[in-house]
C-alpha atoms as a PDB file:
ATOM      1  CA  UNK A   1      -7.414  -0.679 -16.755  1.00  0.00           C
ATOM      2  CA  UNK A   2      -6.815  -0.611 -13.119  1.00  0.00           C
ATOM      3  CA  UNK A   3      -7.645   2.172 -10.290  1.00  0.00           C
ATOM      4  CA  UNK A   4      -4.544   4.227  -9.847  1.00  0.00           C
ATOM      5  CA  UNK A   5      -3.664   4.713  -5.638  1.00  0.00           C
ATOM      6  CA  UNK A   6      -1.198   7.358  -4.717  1.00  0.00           C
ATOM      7  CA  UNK A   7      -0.068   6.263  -1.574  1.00  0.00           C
ATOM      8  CA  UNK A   8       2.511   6.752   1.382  1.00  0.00           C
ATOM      9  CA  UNK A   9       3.611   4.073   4.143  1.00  0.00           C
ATOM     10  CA  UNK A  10       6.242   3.032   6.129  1.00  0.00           C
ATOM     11  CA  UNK A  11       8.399   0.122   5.994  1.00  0.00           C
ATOM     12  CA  UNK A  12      10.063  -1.135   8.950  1.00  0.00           C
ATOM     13  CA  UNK A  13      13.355  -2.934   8.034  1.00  0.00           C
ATOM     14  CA  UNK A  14      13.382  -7.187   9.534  1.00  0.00           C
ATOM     15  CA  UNK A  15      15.570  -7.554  12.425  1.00  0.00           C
ATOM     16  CA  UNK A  16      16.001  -3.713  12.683  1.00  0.00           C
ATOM     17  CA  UNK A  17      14.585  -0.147  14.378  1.00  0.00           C
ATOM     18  CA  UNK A  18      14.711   1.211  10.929  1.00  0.00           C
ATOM     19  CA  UNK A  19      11.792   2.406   9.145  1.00  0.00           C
ATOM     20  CA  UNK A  20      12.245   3.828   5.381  1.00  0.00           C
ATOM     21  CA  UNK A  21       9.455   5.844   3.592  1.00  0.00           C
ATOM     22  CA  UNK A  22       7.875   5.111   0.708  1.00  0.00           C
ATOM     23  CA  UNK A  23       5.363   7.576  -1.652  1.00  0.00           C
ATOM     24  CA  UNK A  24       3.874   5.656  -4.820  1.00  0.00           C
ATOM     25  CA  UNK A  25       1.741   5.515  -7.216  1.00  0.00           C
ATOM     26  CA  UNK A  26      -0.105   2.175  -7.023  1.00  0.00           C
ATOM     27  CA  UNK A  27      -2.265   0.272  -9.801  1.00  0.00           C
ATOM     28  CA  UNK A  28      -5.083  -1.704  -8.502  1.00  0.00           C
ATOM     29  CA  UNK A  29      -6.797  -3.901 -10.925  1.00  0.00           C
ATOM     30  CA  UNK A  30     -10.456  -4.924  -9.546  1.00  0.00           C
ATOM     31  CA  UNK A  31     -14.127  -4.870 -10.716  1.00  0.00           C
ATOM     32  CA  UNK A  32     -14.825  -1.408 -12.087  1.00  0.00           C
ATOM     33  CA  UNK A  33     -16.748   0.523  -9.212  1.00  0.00           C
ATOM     34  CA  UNK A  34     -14.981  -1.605  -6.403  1.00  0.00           C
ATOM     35  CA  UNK A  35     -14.169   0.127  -3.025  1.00  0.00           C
ATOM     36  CA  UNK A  36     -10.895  -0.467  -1.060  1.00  0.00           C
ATOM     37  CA  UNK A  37     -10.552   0.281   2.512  1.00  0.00           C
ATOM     38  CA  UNK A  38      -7.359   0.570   4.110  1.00  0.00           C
ATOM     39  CA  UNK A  39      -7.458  -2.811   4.596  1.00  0.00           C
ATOM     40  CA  UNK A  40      -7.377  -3.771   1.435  1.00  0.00           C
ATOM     41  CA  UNK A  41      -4.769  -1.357   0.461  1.00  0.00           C
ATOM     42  CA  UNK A  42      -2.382  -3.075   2.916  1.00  0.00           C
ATOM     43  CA  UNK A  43      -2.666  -6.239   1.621  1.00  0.00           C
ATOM     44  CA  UNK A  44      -2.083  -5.471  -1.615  1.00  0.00           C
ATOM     45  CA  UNK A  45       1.171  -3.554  -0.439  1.00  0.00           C
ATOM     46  CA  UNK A  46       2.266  -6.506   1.614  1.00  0.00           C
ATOM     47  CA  UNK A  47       1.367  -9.104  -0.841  1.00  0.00           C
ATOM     48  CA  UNK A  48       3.106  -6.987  -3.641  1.00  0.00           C
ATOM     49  CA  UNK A  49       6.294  -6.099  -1.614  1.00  0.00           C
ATOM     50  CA  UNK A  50       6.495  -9.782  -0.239  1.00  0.00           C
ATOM     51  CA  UNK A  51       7.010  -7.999   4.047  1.00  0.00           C
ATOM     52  CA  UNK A  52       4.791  -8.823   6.632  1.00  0.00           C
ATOM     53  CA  UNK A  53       1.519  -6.802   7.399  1.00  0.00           C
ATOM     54  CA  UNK A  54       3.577  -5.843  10.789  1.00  0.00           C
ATOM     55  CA  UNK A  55       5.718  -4.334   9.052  1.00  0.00           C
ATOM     56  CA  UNK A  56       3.723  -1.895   6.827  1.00  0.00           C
ATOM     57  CA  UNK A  57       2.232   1.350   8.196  1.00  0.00           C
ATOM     58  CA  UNK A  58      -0.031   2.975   5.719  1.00  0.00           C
ATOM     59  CA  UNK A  59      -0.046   6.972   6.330  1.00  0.00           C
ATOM     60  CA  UNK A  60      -1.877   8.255   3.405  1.00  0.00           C
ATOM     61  CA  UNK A  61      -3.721   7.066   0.213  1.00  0.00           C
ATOM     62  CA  UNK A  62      -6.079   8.844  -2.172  1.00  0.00           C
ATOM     63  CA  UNK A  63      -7.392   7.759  -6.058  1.00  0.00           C
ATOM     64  CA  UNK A  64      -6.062   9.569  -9.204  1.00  0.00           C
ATOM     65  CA  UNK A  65      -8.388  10.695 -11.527  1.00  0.00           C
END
């Protein structure tokens, strides 16, 4: 089982001004004990949502227990 994220970040629509806001709860499955930095939480967002890192802002994101 995976470490569950909840998270917040903005998307900003290709092509467009637009931004939309997403809130999430996100499950990361790594080595048990392994730390993510907001780095890593970014490219997991990206990677998962198939956007560009330019077009991800990450506000917030905090581990459920």
């Amino acid at each position: 089982m995976g470490a569950k994220f909840h998270t917040s970040f903005l998307v900003q629509d290709t092509g467009t001004s637009l931004c939309r806001e997403v809130n999430a709860v996100v499950e990361v499955s790594r080595l048990p004990g392994a730390m993510l930095d907001q780095e890593d939480i970014e490219q997991i967002l990206t990677d998962s949502l198939e956007i560009e890192a330019a077009d991800l802002r990450l506000i917030h994101w905090s581990r459920l227990h």
